[in-house]
Every structure is written in structure tokens, then in C-alpha cells.
C-alpha atoms as a PDB file:
ATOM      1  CA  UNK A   1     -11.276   2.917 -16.998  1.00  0.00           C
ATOM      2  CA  UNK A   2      -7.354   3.622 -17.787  1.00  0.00           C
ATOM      3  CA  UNK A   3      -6.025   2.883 -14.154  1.00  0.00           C
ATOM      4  CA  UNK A   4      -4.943  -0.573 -14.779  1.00  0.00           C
ATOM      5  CA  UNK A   5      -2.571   0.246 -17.647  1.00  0.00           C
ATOM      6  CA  UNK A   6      -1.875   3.371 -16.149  1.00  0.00           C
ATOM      7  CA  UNK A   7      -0.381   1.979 -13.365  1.00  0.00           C
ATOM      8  CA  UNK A   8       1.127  -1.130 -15.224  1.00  0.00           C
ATOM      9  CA  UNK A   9       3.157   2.186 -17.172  1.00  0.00           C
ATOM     10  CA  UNK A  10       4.456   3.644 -13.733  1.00  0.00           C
ATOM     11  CA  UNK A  11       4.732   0.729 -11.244  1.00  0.00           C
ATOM     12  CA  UNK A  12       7.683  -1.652 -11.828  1.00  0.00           C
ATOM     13  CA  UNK A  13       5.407  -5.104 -11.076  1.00  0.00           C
ATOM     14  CA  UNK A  14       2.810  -6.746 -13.128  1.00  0.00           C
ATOM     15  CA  UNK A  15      -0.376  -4.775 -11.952  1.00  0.00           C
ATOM     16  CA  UNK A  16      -2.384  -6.280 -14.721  1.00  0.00           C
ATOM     17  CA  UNK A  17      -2.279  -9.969 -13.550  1.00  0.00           C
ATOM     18  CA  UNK A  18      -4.047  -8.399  -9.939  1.00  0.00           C
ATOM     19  CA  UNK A  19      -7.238  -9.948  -8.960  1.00  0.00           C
ATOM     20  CA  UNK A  20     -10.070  -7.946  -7.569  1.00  0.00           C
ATOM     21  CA  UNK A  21      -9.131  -8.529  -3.401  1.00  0.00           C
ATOM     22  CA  UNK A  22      -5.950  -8.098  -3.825  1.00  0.00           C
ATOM     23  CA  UNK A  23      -2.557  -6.566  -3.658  1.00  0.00           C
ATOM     24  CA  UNK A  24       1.227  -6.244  -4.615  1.00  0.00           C
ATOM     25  CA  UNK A  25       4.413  -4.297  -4.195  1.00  0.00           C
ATOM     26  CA  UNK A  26       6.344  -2.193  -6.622  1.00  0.00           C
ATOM     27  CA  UNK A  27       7.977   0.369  -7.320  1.00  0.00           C
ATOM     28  CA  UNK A  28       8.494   4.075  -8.612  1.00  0.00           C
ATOM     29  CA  UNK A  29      11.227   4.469 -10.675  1.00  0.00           C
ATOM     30  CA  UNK A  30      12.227   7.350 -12.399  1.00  0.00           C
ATOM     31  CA  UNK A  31      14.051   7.064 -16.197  1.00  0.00           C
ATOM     32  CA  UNK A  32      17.371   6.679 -15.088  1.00  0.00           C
ATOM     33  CA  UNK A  33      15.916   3.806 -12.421  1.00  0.00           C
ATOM     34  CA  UNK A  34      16.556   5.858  -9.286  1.00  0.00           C
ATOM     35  CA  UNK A  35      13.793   4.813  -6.902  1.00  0.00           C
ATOM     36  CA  UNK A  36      11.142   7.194  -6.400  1.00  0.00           C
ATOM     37  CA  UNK A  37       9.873   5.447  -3.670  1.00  0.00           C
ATOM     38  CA  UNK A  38       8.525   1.306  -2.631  1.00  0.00           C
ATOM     39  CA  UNK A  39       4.470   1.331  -2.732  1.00  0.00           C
ATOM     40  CA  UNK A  40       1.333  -1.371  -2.399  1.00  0.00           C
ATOM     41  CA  UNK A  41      -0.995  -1.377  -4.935  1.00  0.00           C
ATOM     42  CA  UNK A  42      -4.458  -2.392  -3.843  1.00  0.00           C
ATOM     43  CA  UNK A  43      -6.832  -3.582  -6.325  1.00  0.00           C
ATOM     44  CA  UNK A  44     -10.042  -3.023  -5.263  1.00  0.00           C
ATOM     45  CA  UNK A  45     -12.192  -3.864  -8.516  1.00  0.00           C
ATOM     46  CA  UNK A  46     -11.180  -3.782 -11.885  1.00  0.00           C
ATOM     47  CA  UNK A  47     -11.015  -0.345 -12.542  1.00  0.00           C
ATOM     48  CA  UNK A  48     -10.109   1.453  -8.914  1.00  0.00           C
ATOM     49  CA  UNK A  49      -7.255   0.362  -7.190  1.00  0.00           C
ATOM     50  CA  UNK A  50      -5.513   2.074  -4.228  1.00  0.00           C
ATOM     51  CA  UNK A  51      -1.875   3.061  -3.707  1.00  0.00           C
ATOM     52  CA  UNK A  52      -0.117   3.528  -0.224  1.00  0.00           C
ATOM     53  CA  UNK A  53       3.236   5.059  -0.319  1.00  0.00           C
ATOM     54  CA  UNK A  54       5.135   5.940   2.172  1.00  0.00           C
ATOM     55  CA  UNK A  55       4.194   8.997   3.934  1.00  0.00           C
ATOM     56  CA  UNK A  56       7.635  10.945   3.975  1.00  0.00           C
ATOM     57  CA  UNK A  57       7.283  10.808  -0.012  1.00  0.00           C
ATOM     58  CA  UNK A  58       3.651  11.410  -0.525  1.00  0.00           C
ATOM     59  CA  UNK A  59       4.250  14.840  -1.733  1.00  0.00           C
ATOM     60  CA  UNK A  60       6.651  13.651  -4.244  1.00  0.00           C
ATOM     61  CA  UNK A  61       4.952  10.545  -5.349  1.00  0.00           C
ATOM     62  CA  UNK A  62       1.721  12.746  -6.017  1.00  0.00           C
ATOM     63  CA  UNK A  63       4.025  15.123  -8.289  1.00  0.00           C
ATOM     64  CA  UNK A  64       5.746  12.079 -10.041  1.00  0.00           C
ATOM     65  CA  UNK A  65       2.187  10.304 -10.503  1.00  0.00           C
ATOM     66  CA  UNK A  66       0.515  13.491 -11.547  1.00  0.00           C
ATOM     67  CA  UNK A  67       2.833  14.208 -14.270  1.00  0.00           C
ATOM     68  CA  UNK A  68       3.257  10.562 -15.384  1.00  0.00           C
ATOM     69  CA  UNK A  69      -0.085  10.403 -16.041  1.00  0.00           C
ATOM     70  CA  UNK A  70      -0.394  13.737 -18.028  1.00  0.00           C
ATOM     71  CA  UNK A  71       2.259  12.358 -20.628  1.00  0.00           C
ATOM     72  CA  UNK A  72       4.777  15.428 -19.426  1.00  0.00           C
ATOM     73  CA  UNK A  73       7.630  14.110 -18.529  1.00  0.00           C
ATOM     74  CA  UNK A  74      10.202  11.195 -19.928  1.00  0.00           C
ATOM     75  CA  UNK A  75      10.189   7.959 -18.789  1.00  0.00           C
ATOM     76  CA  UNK A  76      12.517   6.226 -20.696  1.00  0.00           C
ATOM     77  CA  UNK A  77      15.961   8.137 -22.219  1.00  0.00           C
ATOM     78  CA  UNK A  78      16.499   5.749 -25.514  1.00  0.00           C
ATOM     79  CA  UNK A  79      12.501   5.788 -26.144  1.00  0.00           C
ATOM     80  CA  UNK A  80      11.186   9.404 -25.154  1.00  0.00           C
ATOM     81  CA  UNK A  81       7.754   8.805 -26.895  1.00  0.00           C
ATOM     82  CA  UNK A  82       7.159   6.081 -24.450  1.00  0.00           C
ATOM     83  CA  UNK A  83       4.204   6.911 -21.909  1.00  0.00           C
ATOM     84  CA  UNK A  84       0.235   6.445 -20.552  1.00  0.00           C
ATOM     85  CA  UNK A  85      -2.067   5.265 -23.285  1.00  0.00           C
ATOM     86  CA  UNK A  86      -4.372   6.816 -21.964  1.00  0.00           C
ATOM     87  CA  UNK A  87      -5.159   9.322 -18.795  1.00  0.00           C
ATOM     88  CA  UNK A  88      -5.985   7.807 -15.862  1.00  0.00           C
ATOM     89  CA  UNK A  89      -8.427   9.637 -12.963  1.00  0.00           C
ATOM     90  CA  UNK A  90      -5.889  10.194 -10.178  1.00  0.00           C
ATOM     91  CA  UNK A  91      -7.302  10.823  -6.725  1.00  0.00           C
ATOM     92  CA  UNK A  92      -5.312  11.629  -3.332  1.00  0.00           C
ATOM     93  CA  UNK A  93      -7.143  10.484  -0.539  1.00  0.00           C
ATOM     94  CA  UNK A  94      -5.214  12.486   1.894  1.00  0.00           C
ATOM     95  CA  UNK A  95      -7.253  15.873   0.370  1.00  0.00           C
ATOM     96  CA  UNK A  96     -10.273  16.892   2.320  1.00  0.00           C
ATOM     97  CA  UNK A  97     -11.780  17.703  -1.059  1.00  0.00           C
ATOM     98  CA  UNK A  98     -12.773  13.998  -1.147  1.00  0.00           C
ATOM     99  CA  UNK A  99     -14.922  14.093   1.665  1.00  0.00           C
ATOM    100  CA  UNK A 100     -16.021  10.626   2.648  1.00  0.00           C
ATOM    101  CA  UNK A 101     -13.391   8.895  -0.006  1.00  0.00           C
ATOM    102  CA  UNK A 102     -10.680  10.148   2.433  1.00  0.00           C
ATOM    103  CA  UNK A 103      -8.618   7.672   4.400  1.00  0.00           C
ATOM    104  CA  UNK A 104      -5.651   7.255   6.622  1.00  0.00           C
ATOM    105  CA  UNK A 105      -3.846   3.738   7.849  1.00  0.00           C
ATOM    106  CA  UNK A 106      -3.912   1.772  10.651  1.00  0.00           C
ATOM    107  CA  UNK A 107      -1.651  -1.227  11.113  1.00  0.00           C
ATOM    108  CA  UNK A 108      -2.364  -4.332  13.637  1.00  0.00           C
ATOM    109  CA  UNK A 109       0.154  -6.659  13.517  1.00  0.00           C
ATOM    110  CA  UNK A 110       0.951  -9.441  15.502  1.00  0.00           C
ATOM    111  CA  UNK A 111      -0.274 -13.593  16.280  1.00  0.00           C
ATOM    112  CA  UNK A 112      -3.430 -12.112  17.780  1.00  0.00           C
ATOM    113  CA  UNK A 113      -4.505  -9.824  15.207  1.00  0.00           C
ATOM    114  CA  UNK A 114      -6.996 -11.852  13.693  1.00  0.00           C
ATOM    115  CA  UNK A 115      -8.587 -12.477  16.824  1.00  0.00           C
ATOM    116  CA  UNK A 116      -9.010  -9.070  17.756  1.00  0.00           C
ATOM    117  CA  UNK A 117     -10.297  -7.566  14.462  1.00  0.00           C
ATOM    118  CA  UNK A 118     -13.092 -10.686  14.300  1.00  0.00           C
ATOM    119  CA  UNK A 119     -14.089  -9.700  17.538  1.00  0.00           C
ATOM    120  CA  UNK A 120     -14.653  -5.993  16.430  1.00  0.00           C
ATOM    121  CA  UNK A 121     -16.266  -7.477  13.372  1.00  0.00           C
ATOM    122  CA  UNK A 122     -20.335  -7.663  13.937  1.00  0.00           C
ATOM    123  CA  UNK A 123     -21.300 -10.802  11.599  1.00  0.00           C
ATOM    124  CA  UNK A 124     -20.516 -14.536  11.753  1.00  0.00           C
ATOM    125  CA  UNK A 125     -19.636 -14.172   7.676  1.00  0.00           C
ATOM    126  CA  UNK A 126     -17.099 -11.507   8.496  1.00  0.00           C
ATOM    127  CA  UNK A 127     -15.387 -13.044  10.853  1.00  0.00           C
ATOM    128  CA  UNK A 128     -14.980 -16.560   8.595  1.00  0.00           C
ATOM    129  CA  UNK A 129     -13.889 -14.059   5.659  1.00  0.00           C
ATOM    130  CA  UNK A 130     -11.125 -13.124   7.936  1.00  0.00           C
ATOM    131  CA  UNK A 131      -9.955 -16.198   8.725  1.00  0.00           C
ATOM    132  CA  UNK A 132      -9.414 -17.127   4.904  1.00  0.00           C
ATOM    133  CA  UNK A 133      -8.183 -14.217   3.456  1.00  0.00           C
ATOM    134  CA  UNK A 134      -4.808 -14.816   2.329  1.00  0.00           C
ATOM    135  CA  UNK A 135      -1.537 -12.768   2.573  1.00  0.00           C
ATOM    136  CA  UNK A 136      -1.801  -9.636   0.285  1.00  0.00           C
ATOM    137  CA  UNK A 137      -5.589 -10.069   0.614  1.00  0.00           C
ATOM    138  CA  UNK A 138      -8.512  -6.961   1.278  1.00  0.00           C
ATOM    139  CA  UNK A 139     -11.678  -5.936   1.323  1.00  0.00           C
ATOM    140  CA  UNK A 140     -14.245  -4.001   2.319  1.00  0.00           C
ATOM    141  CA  UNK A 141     -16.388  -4.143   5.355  1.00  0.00           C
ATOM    142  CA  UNK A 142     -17.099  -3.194   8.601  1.00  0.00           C
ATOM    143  CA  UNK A 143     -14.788  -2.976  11.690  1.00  0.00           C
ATOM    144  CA  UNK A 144     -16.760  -1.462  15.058  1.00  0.00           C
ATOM    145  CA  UNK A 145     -19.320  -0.184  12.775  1.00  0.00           C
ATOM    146  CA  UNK A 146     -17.459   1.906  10.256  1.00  0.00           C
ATOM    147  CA  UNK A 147     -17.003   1.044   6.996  1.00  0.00           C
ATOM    148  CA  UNK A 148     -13.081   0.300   6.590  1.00  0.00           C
ATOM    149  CA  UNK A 149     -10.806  -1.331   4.084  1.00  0.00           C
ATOM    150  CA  UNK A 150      -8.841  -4.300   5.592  1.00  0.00           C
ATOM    151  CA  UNK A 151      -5.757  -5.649   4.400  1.00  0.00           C
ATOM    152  CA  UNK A 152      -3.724  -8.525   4.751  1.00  0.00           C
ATOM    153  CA  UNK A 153      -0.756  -6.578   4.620  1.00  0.00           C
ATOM    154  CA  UNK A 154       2.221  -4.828   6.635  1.00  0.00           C
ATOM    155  CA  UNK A 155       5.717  -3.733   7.607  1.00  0.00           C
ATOM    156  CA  UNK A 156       6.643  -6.003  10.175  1.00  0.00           C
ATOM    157  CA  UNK A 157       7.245  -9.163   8.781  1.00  0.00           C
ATOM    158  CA  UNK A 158       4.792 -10.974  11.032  1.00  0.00           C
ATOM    159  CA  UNK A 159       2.980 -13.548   9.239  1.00  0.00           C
ATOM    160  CA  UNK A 160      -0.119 -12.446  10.296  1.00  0.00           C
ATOM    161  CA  UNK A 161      -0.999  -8.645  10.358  1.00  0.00           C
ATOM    162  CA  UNK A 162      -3.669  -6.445   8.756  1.00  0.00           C
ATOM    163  CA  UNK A 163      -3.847  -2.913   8.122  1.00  0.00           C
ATOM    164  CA  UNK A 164      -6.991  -0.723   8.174  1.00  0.00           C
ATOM    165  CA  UNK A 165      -7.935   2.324   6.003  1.00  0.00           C
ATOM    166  CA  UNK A 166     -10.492   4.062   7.121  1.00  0.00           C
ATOM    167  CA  UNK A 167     -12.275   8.218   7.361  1.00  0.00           C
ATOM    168  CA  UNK A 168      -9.441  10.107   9.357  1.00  0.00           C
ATOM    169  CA  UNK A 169     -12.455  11.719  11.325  1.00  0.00           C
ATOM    170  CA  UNK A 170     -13.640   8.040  12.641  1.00  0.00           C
ATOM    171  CA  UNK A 171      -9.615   6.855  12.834  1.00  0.00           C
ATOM    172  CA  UNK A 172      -9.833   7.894  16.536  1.00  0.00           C
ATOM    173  CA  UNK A 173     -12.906   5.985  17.079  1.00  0.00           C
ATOM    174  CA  UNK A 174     -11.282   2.609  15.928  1.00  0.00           C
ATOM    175  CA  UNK A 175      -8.327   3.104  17.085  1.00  0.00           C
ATOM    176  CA  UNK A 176      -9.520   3.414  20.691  1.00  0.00           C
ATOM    177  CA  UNK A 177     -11.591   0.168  19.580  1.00  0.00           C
ATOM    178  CA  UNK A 178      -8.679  -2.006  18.974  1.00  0.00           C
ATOM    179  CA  UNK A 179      -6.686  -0.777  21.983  1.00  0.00           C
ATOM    180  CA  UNK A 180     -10.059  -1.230  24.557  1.00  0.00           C
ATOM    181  CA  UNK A 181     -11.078  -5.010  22.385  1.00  0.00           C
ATOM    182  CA  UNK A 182      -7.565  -6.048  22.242  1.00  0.00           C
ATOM    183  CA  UNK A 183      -6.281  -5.648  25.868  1.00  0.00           C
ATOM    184  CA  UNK A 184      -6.672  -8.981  27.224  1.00  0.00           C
ATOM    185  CA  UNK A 185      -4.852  -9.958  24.213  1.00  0.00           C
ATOM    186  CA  UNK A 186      -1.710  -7.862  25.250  1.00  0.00           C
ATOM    187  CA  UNK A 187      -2.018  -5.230  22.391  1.00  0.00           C
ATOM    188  CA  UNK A 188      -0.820  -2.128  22.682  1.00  0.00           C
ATOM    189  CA  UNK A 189       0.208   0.886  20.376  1.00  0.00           C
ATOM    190  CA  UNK A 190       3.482   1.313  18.435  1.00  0.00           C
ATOM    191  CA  UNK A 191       5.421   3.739  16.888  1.00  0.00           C
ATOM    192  CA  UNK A 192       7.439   4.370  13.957  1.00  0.00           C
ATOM    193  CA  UNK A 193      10.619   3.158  15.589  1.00  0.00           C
ATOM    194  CA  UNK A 194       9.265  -0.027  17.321  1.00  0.00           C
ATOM    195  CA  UNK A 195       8.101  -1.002  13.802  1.00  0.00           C
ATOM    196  CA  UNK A 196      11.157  -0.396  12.185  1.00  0.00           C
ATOM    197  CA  UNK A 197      13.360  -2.946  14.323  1.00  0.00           C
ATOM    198  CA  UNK A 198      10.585  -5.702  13.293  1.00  0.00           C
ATOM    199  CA  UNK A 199      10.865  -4.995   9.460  1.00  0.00           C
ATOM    200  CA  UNK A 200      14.976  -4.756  10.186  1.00  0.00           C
ATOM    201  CA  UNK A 201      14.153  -8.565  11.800  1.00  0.00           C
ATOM    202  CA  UNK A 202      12.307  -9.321   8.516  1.00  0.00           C
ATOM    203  CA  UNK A 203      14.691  -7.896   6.022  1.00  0.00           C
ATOM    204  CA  UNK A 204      12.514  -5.312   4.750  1.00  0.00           C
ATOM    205  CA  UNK A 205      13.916  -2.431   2.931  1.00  0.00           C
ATOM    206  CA  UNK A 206      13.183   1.052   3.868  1.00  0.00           C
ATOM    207  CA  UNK A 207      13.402   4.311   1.821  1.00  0.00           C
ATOM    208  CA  UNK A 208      15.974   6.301   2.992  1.00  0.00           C
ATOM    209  CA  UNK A 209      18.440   3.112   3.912  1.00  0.00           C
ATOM    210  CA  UNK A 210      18.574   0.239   2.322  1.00  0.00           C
ATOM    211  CA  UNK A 211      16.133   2.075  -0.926  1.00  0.00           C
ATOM    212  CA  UNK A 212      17.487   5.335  -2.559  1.00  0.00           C
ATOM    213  CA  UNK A 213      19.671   7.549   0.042  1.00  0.00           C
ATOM    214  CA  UNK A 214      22.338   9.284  -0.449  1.00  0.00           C
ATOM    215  CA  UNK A 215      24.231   6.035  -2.844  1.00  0.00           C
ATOM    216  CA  UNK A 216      21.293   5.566  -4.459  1.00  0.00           C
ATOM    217  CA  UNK A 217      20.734   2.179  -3.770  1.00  0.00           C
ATOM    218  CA  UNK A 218      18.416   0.233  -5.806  1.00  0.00           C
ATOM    219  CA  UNK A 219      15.716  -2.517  -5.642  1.00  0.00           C
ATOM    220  CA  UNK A 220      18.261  -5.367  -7.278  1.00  0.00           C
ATOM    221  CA  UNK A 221      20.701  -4.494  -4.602  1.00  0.00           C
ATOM    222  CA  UNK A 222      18.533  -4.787  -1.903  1.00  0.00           C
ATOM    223  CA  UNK A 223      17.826  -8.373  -2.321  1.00  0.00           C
ATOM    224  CA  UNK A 224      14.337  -7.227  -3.778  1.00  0.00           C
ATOM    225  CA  UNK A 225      14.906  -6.980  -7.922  1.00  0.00           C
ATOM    226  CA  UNK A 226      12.297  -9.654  -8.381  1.00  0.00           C
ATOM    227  CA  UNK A 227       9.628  -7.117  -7.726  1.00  0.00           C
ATOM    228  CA  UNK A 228      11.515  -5.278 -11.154  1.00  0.00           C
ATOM    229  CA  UNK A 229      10.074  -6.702 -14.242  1.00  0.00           C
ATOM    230  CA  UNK A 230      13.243  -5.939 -16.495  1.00  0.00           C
ATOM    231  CA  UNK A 231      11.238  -6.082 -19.686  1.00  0.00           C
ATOM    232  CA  UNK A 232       7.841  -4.227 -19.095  1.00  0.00           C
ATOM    233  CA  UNK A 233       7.606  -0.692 -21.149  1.00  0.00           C
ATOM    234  CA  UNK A 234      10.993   0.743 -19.384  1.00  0.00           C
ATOM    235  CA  UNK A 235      11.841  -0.795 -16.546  1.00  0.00           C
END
């Protein structure tokens, strides 16, 4: 029941103004503003959202999240008493220990992405609820059978793209879907560098380079300080 201001306390955007269906990207900052890492915050309903971080941090994020959230650490140098309201129930869906809550990502991006996921999709409404859902849209439905959350979201700048969180133990299974579906459509799987040079295209900012690094670069001087709202809690 906390998770919304919970997350409105640690994420740099405005996580309360989220609709169910939809998402938005932030920030982790730490109290001196260093970046943490960039996330997307998916709002599923009102009180469960789900975060996607990038994977080289997840270890970290978890850490900063965890003790965030358990009022042990300060945020904010000039106001130390600053924190969480109240605790939030944290969750990492990378742990076994959450059975069929677990999930791992799958991206499809590209001009024919749509087409491809409504033909995996096995009802006329699905398909039409594709076709509308806007950028930084989701829900969740079926894809090949297996119950999936699908995003209008991505890394590569294209203007359509979608990615797909779904049960590491049926990942295989619709992965091999999209690749059999999607051939006469010229898809065709990608690594981490191939997606890089199309979010380099787009101007996206990755952790590492143009985010954090060695000179500590941060969101304002990436070209991305909008996503900072200066006067939230301590930000």
C-alpha cells in the first residue's frame, strides 16, 4: 500500500501522477546526486508497480532500494531526517524464491514489431489493444500462450518497439516464438552491442558513459535533467 510514495521518495520523476498501464523514467540518486543508476518504473495498478534497472547494477540498486526503504541510510545532507513514510514491500523478481512472480526481459524493436507480436497474440481484442497502446504503455496478457507483461518501451530509439517480461523458464519458449513468427518479417536476434549503436543513433544515455563513470556525469549534463524534479523531497 506504501509503494507509490515509496518510490516517489527514491526515484527522481513524479511517480505519483502514473496511471495504471503505464510507465516512466527516472532516476537513482544518491544524497550527494551521484547517479545510482537510470530505471523504468512500470505501474501496473495502483499499488504494485515494477522497476527494470539495468542489469550490470541490479545488485547495487537492490542494496540502495533495500536500505532506502528501511529508513537506514541518508538521503539528503542538510535534512538527515528526511526519508520513506512508510515501508514499502520490496520484491526482486530475479530470486527464484518468487516462483511464478519471477521474470526476465525481452526486447522487440523495430517497424514490424507490432505486427509480429499481434500475430503471436491469440484474440482479435488483443491484437486491437496493441495497436492503441501508446508509447510508455503495458499490460498484461498473453503472447504464444504465456502470460507476459508487454511494454511499449525500449533502448533503441525506434518509435515503435515493445519489450516482454515474462517466467525465465518459458523465456526460451517465446523467444524461439518471435524468431520462428517473425522471419518473413526479417527479424532476427540482437545483442548488447548492436543495441547500443541504435540508442547512440537516438541519443540515449548509458550508465557507464554518458551517466555516472569515472567524471561522474550527471542527468542535467546529459541533455536529460528534465527527468530531475529539482524540488521533490531531495532531489
Amino acid at each position: 500500500p506504501h509503494a507509490t510514495s515509496f518510490l516517489d521518495t527514491v526515484a527522481t520523476n513524479y511517480v505519483s501522477v502514473l496511471q495504471d498501464g503505464c510507465a516512466q523514467y527516472a532516476y537513482l540518486l544518491d544524497c550527494d546526486g551521484n547517479v545510482i543508476d537510470d530505471i523504468l518504473i512500470y505501474r501496473l495498478r495502483h499499488d504494485d508497480y515494477m522497476l527494470v534497472v539495468n542489469a550490470s547494477n541490479a545488485d547495487k540498486d537492490w542494496d540502495w532500494l533495500k536500505v532506502v526503504n528501511g529508513d537506514e541510510v541518508v538521503i539528503d545532507r542538510e535534512y538527515p531526517l528526511k526519508g520513506v513514510r512508510e515501508t514499502a514491500l520490496l520484491r526482486n523478481l530475479k530470486d527464484p524464491d518468487h516462483g511464478p512472480d519471477q521474470k526476465v526481459g525481452i526486447a522487440l524493436q523495430g517497424p514490424n514489431s507490432r505486427a509480429i507480436l499481434q500475430r503471436l497474440s491469440s484474440n482479435v481484442p488483443m491484437s486491437g489493444a496493441l495497436k492503441q497502446m501508446p508509447r510508455m504503455g503495458l499490460m498484461e496478457t498473453e503472447i504464444s500462450g504465456l502470460p507476459v507483461v508487454v511494454a511499449r518501451t525500449g533502448y533503441t530509439g525506434e518509435d515503435v518497439g515493445y519489450e516482454i517480461f515474462v517466467h525465465p523458464k518459458q523465456a526460451p519458449t517465446l523467444w524461439n516464438s518471435v524468431l520462428e513468427t517473425g522471419a518473413d518479417l526479417g527479424v532476427m536476434p540482437a545483442g548488447l552491442a548492436a543495441r547500443d549503436s541504435t540508442r547512440i543513433e537516438a541519443g540515449l544515455p548509458l550508465y557507464g558513459h554518458e551517466l555516472a563513470g569515472p567524471h561522474g556525469i550527471n542527468p542535467i549534463e546529459c541533455g536529460f535533467g528534465s527527468f530531475v524534479k529539482l524540488h521533490k523531497p531531495f532531489f
